[in-house]
C-alpha atoms as a PDB file:
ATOM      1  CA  UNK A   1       0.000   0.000   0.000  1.00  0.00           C
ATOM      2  CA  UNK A   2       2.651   2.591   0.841  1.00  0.00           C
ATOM      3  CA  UNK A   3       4.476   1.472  -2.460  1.00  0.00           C
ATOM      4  CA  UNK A   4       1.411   2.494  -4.159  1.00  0.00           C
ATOM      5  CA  UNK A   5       1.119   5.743  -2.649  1.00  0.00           C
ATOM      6  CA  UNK A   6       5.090   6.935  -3.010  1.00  0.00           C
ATOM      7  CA  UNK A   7       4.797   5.736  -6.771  1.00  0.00           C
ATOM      8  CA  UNK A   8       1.473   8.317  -7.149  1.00  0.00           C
ATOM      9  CA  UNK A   9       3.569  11.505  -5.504  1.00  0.00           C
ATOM     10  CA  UNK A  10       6.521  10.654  -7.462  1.00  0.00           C
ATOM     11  CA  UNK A  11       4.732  10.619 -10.853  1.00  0.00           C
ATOM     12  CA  UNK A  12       2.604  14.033  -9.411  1.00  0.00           C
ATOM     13  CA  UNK A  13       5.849  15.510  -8.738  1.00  0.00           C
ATOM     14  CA  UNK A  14       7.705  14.340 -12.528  1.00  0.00           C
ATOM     15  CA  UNK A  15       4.649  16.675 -14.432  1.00  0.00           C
ATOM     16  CA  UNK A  16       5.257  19.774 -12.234  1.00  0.00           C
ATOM     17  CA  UNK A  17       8.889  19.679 -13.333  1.00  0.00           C
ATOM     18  CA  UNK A  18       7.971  19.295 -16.770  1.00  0.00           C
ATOM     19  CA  UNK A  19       7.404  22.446 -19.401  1.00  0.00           C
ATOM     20  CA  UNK A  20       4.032  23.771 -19.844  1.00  0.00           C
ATOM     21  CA  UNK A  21       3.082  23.781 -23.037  1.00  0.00           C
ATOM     22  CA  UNK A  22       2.152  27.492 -24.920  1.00  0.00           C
ATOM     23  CA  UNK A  23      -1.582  28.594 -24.113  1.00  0.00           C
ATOM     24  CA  UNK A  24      -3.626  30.104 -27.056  1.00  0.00           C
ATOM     25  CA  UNK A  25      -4.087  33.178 -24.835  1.00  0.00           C
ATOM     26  CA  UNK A  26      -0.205  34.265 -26.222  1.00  0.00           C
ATOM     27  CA  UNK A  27      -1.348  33.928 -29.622  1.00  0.00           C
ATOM     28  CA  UNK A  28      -4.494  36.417 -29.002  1.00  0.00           C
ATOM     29  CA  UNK A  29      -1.885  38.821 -27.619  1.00  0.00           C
ATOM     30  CA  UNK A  30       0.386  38.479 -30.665  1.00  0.00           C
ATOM     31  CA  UNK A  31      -2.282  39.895 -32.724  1.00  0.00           C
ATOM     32  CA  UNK A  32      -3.028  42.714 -30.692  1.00  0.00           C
ATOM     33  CA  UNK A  33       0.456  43.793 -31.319  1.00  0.00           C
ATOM     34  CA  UNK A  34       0.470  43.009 -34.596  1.00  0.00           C
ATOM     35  CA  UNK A  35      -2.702  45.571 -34.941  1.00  0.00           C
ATOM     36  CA  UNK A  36      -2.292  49.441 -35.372  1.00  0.00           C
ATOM     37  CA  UNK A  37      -5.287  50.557 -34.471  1.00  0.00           C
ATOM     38  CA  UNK A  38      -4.678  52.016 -30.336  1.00  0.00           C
ATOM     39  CA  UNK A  39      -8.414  50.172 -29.509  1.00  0.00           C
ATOM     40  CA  UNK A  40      -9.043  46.525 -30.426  1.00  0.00           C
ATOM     41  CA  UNK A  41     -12.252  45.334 -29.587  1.00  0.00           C
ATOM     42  CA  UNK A  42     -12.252  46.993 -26.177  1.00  0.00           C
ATOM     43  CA  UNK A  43      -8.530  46.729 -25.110  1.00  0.00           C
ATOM     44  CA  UNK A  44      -5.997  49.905 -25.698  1.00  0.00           C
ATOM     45  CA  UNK A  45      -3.143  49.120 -27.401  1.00  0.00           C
ATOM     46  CA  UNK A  46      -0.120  51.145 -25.312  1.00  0.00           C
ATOM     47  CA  UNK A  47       2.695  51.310 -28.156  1.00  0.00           C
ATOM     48  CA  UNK A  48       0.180  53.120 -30.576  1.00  0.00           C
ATOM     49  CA  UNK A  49      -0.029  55.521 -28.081  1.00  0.00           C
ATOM     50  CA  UNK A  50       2.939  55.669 -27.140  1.00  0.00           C
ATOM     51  CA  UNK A  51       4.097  56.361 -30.531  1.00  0.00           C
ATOM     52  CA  UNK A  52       2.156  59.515 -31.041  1.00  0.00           C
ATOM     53  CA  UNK A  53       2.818  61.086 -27.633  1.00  0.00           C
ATOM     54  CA  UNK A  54       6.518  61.196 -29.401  1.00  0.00           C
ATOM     55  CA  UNK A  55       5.726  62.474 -32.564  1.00  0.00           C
ATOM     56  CA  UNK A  56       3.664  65.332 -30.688  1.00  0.00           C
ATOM     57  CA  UNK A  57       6.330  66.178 -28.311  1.00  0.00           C
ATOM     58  CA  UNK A  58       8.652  66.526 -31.187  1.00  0.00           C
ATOM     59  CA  UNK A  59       6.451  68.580 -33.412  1.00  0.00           C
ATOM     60  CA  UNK A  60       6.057  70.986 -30.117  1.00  0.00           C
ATOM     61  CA  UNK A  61       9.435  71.321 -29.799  1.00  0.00           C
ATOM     62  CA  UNK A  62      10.435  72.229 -33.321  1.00  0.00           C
ATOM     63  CA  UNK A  63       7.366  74.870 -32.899  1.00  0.00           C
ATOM     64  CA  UNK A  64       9.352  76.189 -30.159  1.00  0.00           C
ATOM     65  CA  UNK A  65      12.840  76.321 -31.622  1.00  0.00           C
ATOM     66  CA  UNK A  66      11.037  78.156 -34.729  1.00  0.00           C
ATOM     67  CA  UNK A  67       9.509  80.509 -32.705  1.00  0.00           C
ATOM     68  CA  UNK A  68      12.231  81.245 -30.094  1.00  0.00           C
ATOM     69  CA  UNK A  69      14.015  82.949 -33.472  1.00  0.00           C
ATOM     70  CA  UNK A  70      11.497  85.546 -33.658  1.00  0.00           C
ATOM     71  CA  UNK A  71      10.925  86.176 -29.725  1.00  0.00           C
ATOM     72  CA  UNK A  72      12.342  88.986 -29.647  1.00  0.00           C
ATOM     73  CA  UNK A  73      10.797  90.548 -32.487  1.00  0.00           C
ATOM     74  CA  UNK A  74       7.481  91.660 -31.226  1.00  0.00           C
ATOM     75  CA  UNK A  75       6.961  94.487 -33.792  1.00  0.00           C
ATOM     76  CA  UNK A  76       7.149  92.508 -37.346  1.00  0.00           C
ATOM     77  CA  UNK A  77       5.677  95.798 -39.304  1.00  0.00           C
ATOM     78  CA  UNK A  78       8.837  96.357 -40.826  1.00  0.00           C
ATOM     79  CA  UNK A  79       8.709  93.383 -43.403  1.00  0.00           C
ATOM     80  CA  UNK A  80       5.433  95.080 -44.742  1.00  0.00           C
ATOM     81  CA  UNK A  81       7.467  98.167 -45.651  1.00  0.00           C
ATOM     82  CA  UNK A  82      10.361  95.923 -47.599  1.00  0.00           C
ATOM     83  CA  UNK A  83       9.033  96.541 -50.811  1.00  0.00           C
ATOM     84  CA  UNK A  84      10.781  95.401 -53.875  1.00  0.00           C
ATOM     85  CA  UNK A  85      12.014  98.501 -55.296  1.00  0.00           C
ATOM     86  CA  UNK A  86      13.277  99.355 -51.409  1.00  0.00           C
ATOM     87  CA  UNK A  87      15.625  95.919 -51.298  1.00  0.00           C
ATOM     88  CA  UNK A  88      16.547  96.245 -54.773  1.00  0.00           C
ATOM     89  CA  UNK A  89      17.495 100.145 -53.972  1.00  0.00           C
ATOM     90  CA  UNK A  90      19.733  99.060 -51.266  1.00  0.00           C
ATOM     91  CA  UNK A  91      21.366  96.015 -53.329  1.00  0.00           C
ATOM     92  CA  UNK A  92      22.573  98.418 -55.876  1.00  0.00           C
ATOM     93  CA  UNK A  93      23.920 100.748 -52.869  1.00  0.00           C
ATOM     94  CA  UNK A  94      25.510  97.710 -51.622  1.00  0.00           C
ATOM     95  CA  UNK A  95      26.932  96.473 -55.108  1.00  0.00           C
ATOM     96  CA  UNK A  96      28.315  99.981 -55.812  1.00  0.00           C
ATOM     97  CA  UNK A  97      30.630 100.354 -52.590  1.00  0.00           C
ATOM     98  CA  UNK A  98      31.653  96.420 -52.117  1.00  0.00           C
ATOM     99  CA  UNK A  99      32.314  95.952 -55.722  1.00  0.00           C
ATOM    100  CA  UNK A 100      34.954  97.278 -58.171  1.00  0.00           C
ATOM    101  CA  UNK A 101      37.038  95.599 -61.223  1.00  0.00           C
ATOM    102  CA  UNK A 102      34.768  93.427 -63.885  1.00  0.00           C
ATOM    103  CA  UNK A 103      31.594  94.277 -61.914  1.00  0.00           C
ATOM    104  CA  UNK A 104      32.157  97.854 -62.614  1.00  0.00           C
ATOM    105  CA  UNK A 105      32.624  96.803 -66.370  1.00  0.00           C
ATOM    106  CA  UNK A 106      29.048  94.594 -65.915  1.00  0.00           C
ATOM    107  CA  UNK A 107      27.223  97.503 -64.370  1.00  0.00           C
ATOM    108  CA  UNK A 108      28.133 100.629 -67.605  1.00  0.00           C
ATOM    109  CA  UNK A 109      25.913  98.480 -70.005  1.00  0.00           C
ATOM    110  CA  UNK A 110      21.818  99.104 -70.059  1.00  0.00           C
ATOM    111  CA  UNK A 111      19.789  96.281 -67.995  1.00  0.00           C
ATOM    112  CA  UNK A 112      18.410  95.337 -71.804  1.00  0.00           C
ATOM    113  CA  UNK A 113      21.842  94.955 -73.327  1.00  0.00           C
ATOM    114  CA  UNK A 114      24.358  92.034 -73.776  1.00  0.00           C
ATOM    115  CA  UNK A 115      27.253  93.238 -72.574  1.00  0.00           C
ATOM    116  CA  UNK A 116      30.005  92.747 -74.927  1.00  0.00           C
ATOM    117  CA  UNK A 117      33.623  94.832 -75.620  1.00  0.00           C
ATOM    118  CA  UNK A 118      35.156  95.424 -78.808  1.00  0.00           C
ATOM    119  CA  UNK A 119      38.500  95.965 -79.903  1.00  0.00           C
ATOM    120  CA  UNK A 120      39.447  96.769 -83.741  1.00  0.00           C
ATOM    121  CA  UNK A 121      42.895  95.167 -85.094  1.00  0.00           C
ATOM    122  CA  UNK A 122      44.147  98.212 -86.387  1.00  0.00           C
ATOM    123  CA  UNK A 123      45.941  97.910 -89.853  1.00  0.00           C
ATOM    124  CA  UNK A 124      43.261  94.957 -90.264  1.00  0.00           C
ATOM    125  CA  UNK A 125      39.481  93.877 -91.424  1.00  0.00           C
ATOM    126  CA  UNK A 126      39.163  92.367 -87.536  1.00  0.00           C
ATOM    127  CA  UNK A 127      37.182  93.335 -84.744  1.00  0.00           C
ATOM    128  CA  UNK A 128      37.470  91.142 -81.506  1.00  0.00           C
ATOM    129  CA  UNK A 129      34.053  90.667 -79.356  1.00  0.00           C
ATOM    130  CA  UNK A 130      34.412  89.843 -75.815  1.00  0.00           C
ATOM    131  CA  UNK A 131      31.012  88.976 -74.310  1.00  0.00           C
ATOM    132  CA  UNK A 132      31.630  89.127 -70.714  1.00  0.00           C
ATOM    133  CA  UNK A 133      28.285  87.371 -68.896  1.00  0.00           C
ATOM    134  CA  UNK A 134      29.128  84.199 -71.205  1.00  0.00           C
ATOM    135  CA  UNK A 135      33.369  84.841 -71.113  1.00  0.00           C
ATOM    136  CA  UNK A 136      33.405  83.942 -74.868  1.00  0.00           C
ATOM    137  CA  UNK A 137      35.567  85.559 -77.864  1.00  0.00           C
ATOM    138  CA  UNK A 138      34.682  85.959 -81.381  1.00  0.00           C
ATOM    139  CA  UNK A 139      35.937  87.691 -83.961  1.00  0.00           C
ATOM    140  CA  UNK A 140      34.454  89.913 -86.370  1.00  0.00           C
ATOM    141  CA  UNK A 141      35.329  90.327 -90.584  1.00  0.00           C
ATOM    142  CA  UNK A 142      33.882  93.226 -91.446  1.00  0.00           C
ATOM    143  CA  UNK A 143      32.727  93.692 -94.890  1.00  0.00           C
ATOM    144  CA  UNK A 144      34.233  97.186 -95.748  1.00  0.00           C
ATOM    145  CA  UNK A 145      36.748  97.747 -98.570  1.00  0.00           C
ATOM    146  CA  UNK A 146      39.170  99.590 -96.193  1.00  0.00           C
ATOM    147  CA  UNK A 147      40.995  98.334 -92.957  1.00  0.00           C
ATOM    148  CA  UNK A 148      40.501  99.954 -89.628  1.00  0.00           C
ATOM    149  CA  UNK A 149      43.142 102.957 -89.634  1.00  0.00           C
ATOM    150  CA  UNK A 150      46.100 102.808 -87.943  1.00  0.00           C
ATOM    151  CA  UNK A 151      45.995 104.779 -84.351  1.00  0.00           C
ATOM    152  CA  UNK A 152      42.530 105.168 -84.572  1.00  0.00           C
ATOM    153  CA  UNK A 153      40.107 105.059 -81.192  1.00  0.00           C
ATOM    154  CA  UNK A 154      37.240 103.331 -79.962  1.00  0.00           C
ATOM    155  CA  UNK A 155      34.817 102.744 -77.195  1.00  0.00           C
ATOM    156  CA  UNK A 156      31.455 101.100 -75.806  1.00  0.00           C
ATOM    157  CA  UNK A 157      28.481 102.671 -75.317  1.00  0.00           C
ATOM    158  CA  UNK A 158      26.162 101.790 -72.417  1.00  0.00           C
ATOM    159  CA  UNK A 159      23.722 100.668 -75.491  1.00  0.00           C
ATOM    160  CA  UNK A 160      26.047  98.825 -76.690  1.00  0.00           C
ATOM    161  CA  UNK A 161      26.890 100.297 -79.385  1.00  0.00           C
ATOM    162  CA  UNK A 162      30.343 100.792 -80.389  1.00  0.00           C
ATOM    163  CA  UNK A 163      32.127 103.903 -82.234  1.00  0.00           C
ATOM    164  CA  UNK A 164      35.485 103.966 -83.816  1.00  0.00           C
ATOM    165  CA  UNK A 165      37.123 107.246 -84.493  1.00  0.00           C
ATOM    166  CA  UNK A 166      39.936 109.275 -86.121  1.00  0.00           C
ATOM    167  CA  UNK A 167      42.870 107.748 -87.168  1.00  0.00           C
ATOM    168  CA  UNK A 168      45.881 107.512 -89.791  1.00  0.00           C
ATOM    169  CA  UNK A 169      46.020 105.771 -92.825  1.00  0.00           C
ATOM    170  CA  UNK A 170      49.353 104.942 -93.604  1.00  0.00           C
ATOM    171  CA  UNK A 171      49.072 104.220 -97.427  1.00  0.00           C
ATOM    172  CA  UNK A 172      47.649 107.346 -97.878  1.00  0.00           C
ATOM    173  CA  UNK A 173      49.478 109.305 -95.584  1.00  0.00           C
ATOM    174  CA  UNK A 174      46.620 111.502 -94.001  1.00  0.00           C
ATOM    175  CA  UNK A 175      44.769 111.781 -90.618  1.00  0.00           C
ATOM    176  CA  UNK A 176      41.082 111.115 -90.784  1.00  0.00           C
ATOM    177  CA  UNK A 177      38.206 112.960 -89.496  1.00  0.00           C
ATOM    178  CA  UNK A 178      35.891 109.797 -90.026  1.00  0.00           C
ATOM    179  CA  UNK A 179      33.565 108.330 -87.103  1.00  0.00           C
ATOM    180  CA  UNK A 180      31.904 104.935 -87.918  1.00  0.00           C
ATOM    181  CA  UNK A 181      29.586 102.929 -85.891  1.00  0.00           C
ATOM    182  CA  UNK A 182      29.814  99.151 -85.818  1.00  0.00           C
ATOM    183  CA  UNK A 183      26.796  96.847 -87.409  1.00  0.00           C
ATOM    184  CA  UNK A 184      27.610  93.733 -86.250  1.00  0.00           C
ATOM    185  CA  UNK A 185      24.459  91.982 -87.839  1.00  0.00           C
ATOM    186  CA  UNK A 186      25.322  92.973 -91.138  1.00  0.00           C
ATOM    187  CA  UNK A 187      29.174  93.438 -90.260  1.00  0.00           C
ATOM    188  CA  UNK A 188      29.998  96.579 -91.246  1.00  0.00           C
ATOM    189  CA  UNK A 189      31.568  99.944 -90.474  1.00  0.00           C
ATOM    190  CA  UNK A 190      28.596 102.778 -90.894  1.00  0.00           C
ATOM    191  CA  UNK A 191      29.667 106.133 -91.628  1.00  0.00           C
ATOM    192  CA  UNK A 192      28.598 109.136 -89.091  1.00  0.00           C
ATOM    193  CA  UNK A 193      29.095 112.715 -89.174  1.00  0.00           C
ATOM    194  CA  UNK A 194      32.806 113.716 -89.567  1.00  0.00           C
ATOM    195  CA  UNK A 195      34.956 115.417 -87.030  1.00  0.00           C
ATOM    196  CA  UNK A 196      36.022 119.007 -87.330  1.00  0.00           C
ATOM    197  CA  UNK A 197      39.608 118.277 -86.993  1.00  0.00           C
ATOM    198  CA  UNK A 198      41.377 115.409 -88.511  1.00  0.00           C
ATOM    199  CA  UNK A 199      43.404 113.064 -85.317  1.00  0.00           C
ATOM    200  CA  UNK A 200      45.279 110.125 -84.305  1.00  0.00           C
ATOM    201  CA  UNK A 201      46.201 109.538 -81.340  1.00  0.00           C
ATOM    202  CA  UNK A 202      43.640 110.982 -79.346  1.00  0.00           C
ATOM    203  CA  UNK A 203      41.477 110.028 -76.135  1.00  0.00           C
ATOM    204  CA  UNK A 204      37.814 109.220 -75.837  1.00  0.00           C
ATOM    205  CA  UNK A 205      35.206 109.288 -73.456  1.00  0.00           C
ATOM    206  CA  UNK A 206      31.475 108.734 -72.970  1.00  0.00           C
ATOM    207  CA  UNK A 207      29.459 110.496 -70.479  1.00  0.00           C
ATOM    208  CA  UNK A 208      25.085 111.073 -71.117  1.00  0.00           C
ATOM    209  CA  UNK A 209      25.178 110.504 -74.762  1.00  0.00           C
ATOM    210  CA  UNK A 210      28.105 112.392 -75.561  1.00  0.00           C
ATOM    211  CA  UNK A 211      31.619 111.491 -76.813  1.00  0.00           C
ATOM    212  CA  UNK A 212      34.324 113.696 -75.663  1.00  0.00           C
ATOM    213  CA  UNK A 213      37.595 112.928 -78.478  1.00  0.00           C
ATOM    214  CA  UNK A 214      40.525 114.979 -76.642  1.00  0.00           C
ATOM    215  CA  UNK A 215      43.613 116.086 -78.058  1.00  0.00           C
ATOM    216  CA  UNK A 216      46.094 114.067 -80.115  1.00  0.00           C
ATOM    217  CA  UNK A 217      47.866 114.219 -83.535  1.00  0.00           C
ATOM    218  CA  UNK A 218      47.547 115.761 -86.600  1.00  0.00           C
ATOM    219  CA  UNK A 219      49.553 117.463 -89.725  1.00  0.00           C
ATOM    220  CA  UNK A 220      50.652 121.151 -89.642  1.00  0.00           C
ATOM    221  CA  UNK A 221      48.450 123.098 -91.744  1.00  0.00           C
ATOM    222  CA  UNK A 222      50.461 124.181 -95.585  1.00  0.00           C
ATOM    223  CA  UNK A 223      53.497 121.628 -94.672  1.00  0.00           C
ATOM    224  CA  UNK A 224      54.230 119.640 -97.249  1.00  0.00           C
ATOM    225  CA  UNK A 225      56.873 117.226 -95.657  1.00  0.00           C
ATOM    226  CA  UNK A 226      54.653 115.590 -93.890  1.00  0.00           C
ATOM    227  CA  UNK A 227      55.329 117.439 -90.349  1.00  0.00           C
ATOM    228  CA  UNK A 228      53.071 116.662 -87.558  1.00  0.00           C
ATOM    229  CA  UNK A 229      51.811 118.288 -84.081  1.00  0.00           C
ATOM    230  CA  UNK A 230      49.996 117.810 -81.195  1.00  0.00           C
ATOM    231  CA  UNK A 231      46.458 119.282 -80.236  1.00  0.00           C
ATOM    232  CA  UNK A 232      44.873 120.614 -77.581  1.00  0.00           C
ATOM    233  CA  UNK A 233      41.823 121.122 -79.102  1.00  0.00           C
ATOM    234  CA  UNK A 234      38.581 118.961 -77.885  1.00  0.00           C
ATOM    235  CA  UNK A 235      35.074 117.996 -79.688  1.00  0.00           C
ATOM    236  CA  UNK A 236      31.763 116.777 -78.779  1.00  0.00           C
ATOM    237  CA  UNK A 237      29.649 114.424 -80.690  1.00  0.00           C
ATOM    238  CA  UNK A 238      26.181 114.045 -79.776  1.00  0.00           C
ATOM    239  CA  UNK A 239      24.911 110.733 -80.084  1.00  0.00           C
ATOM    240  CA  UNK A 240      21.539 110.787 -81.038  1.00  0.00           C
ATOM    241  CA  UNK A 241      21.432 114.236 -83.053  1.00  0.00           C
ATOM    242  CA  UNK A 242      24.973 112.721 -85.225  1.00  0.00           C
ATOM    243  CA  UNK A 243      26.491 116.079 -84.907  1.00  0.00           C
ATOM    244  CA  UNK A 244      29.955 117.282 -83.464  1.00  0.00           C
ATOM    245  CA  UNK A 245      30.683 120.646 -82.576  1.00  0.00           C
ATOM    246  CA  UNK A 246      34.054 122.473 -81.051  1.00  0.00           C
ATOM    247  CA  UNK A 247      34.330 122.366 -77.174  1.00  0.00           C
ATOM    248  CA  UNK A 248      37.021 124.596 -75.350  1.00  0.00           C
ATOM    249  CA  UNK A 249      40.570 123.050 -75.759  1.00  0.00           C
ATOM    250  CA  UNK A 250      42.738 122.535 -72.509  1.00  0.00           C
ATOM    251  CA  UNK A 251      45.800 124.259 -71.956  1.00  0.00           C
ATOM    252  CA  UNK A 252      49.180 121.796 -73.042  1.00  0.00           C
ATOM    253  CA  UNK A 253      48.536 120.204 -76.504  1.00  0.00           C
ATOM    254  CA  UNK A 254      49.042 116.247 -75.483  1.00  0.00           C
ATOM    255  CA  UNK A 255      48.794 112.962 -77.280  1.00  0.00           C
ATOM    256  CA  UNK A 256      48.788 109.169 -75.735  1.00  0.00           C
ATOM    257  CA  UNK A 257      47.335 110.595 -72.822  1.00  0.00           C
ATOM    258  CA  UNK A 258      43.940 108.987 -70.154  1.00  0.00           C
ATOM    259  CA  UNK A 259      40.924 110.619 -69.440  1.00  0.00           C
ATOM    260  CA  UNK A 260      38.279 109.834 -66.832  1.00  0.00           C
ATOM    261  CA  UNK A 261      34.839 110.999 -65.601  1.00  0.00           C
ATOM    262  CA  UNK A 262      34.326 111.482 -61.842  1.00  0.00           C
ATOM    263  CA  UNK A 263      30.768 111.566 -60.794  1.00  0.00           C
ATOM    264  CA  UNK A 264      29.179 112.466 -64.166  1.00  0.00           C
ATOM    265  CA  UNK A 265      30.661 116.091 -63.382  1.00  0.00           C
ATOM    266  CA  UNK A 266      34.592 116.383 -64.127  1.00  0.00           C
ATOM    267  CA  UNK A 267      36.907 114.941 -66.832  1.00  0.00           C
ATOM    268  CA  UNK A 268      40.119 114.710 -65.552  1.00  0.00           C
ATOM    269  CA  UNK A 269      43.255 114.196 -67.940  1.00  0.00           C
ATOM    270  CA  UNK A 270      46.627 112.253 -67.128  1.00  0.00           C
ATOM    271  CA  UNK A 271      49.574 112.524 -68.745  1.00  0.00           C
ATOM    272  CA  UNK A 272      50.947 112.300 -72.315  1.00  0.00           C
ATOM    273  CA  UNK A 273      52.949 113.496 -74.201  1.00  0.00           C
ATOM    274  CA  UNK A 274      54.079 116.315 -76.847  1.00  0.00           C
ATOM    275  CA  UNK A 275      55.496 116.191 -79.976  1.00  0.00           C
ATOM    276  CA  UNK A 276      58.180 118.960 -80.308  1.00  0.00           C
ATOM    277  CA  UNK A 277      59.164 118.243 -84.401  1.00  0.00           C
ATOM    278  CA  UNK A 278      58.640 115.360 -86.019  1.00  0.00           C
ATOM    279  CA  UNK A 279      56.955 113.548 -89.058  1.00  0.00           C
ATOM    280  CA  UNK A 280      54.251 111.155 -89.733  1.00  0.00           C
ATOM    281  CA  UNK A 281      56.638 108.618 -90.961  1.00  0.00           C
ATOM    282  CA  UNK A 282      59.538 109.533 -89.059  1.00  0.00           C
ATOM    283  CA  UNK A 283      61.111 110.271 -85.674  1.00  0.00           C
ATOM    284  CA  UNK A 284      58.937 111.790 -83.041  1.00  0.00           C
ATOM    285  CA  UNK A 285      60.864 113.983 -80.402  1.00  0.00           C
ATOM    286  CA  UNK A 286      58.704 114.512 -78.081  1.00  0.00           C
ATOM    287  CA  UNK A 287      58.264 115.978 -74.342  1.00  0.00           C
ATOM    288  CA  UNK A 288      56.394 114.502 -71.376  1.00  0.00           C
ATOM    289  CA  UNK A 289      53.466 116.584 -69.890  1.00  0.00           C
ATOM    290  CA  UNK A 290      52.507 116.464 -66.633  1.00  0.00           C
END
C-alpha cells in the first residue's frame, strides 16, 4: 500500500517539473500587437499611443525652436514696408561700394543689353568681341573695302553700341576725321558725321550721350613734308542728333594721354605726351606733360 502511494507523488511531482506547453491566450496577444489601431475590440493598445505622444512632443518642440528665433521681435511691421524697389534700392547701394574691377565693367551696359567689348585690329578687317556674362571671344570680318586705320580710337556705349574714331592711314598718308559705328548683324563699319579736326592719337570718353575725343595728332596746316603736331583742341559728338561741334581746348597740346569721368561732373586728364618736331613717318621727339 505505501508502495502504491510513493509511486502516485513521485509521478505528481515528474509533471510539475515538466514544461508547460504554450496557451492560445499568447497567440491572441500576438495579434493585438500586430494591430495598429490604439483600440481593439475593447482593449488599448499602449505602443500606438505611445508612438504619437513622441511624434507630438517633437512637433512641439520644433514649434518652439522656430519661434524662439522671432521672440524677440514683437513688432514685425517692418517686413510690410520691404518693398521690392526698397531691397533692390539698397542692393545696388551695396553692389556699388563692395564691388569694383569686372563688376564695374558689368554695371556701364543698359539692364536690356548684352554686354560685350570690342576691340578693332588696327591695320586689319578684324574686330574682336568679348562677351563678358558668357566669357566667350569671337571675332568679327567686317565687310568694308578699307581696314581699320592705324591709331585710330574706340569705345562702348552703355547701349552697346560701339564707335570707332579718327585715325591715320598709312598708305595714304593723311589723318582722318571719319567716325563709324559698328553693325555687327550685317558686319559693317557705318559712316557718321565727320569730325572738325582730322586726329590720331587721341582720347575718348562717354558720359550722357556724348563722346568727348581729346587732343592728339595731326599734320601742320600748308606743310608739305609731312610734319606733324599735337592738339589741344577737344570735340563733342552728340549721339543721337549725329552732330559734333568744337568744345574749349585745354591748356598743353598732349597725345597718348587717359581721361576719366568722376561723378558724371569732371573729366580729368593724365599725362601724355608732346610732340616737339617730327613727321608722320619719321622720328617723333617729343616731351612729357605732366
Amino acid at each position: 500500500m505505501k508502495d502504491a502511494i510513493s509511486e502516485k507523488l513521485a509521478k505528481e511531482m515528474i509533471k510539475k517539473d515538466e514544461p508547460k506547453e504554450e496557451e492560445p491566450a499568447e497567440a491572441v496577444e500576438v495579434e493585438e500587437k500586430e494591430n495598429n489601431d490604439p483600440v481593439v475590440e475593447g482593449k488599448v493598445n499602449s505602443y500606438k499611443i505611445g508612438a504619437m505622444a513622441t511624434m507630438l512632443d517633437d512637433f512641439e518642440n520644433i514649434l518652439a525652436k522656430n519661434f524662439c528665433q522671432f521672440a524677440n521681435k514683437q513688432d514685425l511691421t517692418y517686413m510690410q514696408k520691404r518693398t521690392q524697389e526698397k531691397v533692390e534700392n539698397e542692393f545696388n547701394k551695396f553692389y556699388d561700394i563692395h564691388f569694383t574691377g569686372d563688376f564695374q565693367v558689368k554695371n556701364w551696359f543698359n539692364a536690356n543689353v548684352l554686354p560685350r567689348l570690342y576691340f578693332p585690329q588696327q591695320m586689319s578687317k578684324f574686330i574682336h568681341c568679348f562677351k563678358i556674362l558668357h566669357n566667350i571671344q569671337q571675332c568679327i570680318l567686317i565687310q568694308n573695302t578699307f581696314p581699320v586705320a592705324e591709331r585710330s580710337r574706340s569705345l562702348v556705349t552703355p547701349t552697346g553700341a560701339m564707335f570707332l574714331v579718327g585715325g591715320y592711314i598709312t598708305p595714304l598718308k593723311c589723318y582722318i576725321k571719319n567716325t563709324f559705328t559698328l553693325d555687327e548683324h550685317r558686319s559693317i563699319l557705318v559712316s557718321l558725321q565727320h569730325m572738325n579736326v582730322a586726329r590720331a592719337e587721341h582720347a575718348m570718353l562717354y558720359s550722357k550721350g556724348v563722346i568727348y575725343v581729346f587732343g592728339g595728332e595731326t599734320l601742320v596746316e600748308d606743310s608739305e613734308a609731312m610734319e606733324v603736331k599735337s592738339l589741344a583742341t577737344c570735340e563733342a559728338y552728340d549721339v543721337e542728333a549725329d552732330k559734333w561741334s568744337v568744345i574749349p581746348s585745354f591748356t598743353h597740346a598732349r597725345q597718348h594721354f587717359s581721361v576719366c569721368n568722376f561723378n558724371e561732373k569732371f573729366i580729368f586728364i593724365f599725362g601724355g605726351k608732346k610732340v616737339e618736331q617730327g613727321y608722320a613717318n619719321g622720328p617723333k621727339p617729343f616731351t612729357l606733360v605732366q
